[in-house]
C-alpha atoms as a PDB file:
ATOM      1  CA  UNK A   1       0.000   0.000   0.000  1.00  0.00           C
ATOM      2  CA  UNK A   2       0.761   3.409  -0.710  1.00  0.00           C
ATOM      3  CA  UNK A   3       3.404   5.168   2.337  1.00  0.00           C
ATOM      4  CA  UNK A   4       3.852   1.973   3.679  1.00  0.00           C
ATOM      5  CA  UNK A   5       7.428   0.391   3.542  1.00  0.00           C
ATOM      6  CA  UNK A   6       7.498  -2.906   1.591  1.00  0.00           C
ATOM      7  CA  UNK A   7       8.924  -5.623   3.470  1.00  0.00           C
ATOM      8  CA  UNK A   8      11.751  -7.732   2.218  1.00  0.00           C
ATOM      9  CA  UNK A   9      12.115 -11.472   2.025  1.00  0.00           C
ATOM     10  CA  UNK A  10      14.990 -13.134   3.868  1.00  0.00           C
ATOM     11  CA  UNK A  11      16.943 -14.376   0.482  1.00  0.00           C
ATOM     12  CA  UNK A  12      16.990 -10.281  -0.975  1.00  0.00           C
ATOM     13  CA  UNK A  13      18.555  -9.550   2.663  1.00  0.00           C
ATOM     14  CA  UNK A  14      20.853 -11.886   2.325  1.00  0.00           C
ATOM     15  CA  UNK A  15      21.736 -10.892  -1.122  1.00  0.00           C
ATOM     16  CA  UNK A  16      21.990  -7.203   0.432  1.00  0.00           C
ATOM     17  CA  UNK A  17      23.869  -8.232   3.610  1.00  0.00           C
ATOM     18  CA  UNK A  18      27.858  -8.101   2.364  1.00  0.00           C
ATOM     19  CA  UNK A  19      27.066  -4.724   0.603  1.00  0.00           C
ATOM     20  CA  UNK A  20      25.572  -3.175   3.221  1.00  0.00           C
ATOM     21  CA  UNK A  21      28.354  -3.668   5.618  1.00  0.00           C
ATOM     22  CA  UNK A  22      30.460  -1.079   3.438  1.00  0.00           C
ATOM     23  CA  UNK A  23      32.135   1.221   5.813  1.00  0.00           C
ATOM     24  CA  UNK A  24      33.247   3.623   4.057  1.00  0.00           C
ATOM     25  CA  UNK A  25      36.445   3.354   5.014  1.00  0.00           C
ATOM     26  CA  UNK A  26      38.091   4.346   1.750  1.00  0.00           C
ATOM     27  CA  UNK A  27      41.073   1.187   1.531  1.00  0.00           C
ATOM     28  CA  UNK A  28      39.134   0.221  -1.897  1.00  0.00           C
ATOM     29  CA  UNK A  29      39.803   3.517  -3.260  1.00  0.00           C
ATOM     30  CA  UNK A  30      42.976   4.008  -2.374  1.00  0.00           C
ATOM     31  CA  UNK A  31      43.542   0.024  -3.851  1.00  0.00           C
ATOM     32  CA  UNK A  32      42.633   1.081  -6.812  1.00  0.00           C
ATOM     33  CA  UNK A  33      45.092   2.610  -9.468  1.00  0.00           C
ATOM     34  CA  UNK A  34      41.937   3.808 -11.624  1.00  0.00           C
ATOM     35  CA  UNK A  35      41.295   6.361  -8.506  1.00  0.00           C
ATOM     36  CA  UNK A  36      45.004   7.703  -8.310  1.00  0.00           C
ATOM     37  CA  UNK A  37      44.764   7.580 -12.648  1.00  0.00           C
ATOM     38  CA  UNK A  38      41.577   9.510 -12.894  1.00  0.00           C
ATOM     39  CA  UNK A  39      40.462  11.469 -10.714  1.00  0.00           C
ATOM     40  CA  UNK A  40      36.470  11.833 -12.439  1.00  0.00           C
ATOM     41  CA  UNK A  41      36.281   8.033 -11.872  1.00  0.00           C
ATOM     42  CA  UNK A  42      33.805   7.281  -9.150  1.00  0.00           C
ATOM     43  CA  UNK A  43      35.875   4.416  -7.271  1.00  0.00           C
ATOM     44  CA  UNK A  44      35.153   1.280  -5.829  1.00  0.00           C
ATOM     45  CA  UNK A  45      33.316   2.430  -2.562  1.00  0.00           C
ATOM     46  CA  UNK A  46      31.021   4.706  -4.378  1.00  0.00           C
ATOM     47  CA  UNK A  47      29.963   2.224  -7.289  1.00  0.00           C
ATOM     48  CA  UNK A  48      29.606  -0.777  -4.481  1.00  0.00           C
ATOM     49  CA  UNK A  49      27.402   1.617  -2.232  1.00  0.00           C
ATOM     50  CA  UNK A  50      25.078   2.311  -5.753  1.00  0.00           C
ATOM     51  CA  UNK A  51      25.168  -1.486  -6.272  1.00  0.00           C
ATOM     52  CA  UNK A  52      23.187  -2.368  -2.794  1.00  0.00           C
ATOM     53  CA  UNK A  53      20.736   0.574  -3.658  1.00  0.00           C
ATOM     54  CA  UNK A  54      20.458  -1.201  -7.316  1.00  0.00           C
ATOM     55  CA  UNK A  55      19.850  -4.624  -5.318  1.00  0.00           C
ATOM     56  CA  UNK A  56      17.107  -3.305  -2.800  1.00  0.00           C
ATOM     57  CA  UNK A  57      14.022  -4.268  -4.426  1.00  0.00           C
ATOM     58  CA  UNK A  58      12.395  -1.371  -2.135  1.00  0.00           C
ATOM     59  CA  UNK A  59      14.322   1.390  -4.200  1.00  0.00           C
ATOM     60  CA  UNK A  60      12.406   2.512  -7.278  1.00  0.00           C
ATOM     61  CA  UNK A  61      15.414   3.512  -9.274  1.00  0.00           C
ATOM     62  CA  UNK A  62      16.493  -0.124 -10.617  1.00  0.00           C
ATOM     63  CA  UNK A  63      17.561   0.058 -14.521  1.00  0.00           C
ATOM     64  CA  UNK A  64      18.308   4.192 -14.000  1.00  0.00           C
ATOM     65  CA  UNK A  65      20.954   3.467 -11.492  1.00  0.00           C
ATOM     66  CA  UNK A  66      22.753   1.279 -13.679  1.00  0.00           C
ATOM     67  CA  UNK A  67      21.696   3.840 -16.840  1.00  0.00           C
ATOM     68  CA  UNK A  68      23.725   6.738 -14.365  1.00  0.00           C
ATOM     69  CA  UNK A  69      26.710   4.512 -13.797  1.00  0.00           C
ATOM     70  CA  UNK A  70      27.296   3.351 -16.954  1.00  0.00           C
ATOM     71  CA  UNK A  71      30.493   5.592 -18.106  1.00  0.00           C
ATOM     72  CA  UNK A  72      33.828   6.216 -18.026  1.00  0.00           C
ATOM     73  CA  UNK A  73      33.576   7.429 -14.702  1.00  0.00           C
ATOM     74  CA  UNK A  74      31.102   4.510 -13.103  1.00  0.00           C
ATOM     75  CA  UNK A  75      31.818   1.023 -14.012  1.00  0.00           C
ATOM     76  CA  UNK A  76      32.777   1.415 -17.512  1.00  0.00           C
ATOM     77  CA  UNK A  77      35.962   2.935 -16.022  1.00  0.00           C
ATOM     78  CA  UNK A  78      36.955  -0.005 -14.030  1.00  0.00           C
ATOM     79  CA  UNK A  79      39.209  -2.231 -15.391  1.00  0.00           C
ATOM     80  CA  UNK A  80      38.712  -5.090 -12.358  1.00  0.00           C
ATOM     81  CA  UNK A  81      42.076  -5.006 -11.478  1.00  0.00           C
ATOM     82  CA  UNK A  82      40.190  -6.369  -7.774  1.00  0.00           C
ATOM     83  CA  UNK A  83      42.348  -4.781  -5.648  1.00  0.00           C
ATOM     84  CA  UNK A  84      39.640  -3.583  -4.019  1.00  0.00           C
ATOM     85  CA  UNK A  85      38.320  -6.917  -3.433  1.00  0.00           C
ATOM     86  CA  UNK A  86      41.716  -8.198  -1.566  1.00  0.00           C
ATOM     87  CA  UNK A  87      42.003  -5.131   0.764  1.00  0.00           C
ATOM     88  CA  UNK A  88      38.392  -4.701   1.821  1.00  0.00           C
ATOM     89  CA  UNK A  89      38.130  -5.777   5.644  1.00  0.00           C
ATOM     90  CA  UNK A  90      34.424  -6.224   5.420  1.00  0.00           C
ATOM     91  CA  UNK A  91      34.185  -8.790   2.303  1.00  0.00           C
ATOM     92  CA  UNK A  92      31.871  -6.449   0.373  1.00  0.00           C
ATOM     93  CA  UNK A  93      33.657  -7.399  -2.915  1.00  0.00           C
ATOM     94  CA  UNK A  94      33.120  -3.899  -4.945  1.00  0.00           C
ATOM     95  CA  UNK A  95      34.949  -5.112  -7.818  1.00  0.00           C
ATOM     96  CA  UNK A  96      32.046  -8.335  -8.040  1.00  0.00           C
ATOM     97  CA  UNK A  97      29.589  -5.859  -7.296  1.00  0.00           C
ATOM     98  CA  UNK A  98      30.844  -3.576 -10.455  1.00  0.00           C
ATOM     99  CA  UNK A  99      31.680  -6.496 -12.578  1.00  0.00           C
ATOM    100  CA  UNK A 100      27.963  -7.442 -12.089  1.00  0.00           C
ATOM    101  CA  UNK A 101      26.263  -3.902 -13.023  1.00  0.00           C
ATOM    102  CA  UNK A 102      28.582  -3.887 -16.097  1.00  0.00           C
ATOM    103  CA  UNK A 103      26.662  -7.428 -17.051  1.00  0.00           C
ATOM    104  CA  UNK A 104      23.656  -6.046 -16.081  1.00  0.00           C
ATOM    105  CA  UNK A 105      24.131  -3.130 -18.414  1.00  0.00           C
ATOM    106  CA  UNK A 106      24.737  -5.224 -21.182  1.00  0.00           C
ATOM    107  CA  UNK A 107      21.299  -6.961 -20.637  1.00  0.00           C
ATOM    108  CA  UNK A 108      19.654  -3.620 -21.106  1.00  0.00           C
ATOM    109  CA  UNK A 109      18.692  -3.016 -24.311  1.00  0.00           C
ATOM    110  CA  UNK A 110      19.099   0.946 -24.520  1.00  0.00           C
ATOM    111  CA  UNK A 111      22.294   0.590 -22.925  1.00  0.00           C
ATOM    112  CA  UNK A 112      24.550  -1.954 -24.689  1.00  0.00           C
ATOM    113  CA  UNK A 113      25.411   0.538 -27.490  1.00  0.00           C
ATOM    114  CA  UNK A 114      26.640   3.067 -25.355  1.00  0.00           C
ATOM    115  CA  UNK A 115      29.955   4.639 -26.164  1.00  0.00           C
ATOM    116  CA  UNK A 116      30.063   2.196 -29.795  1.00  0.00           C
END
């Protein structure tokens, strides 16, 4: 109903859990030689944080999250070197998580032409 909060079921909070534990603490970023080699490139912290909004099936903004990212400075500008992956202390994984929105883009159909 309308201004009511939908609830989830216990497999989409487990498939949110590990990117919701993101701390922030920046060890991805500085990880990543992408960051230090452009500095308009989003990072690994930023792109993993937009991946657990993408996953919440509460948010609205599905397909245009991944429509926002998809550039040389979201996760067409990561080469998943996984750096990020190997330093991160909570197991979020933000080079999986951008590896997987740059799949899902290509399953969109007004977005696998982009930049061709």
């Amino acid at each position: 109903p309308k201004g009511r909060e939908r609830s989830m079921e216990h497999e989409e909070v487990l498939r949110l859990e590990r990117l919701v534990g993101c701390l922030l603490c920046g060890l991805c970023n500085g990880s990543c030689p992408i960051v230090h080699e452009d500095q308009e490139f989003l990072g690994p912290a930023a792109l993993a944080k937009a991946r657990r909004f993408y996953e919440d099936p509460r948010d609205m903004r599905h397909d245009g999250i991944i429509e926002m990212l998809n550039n040389e400075e979201g996760i067409r500008g990561c080469d998943l070197i996984y750096n990020c992956v190997k330093v991160c202390p909570r197991n979020v994984a933000p080079g999986g998580a951008i590896r997987k929105m740059k799949e899902d883009a290509e399953r969109l159909p007004n977005l696998n032409n982009v930049g061709v």
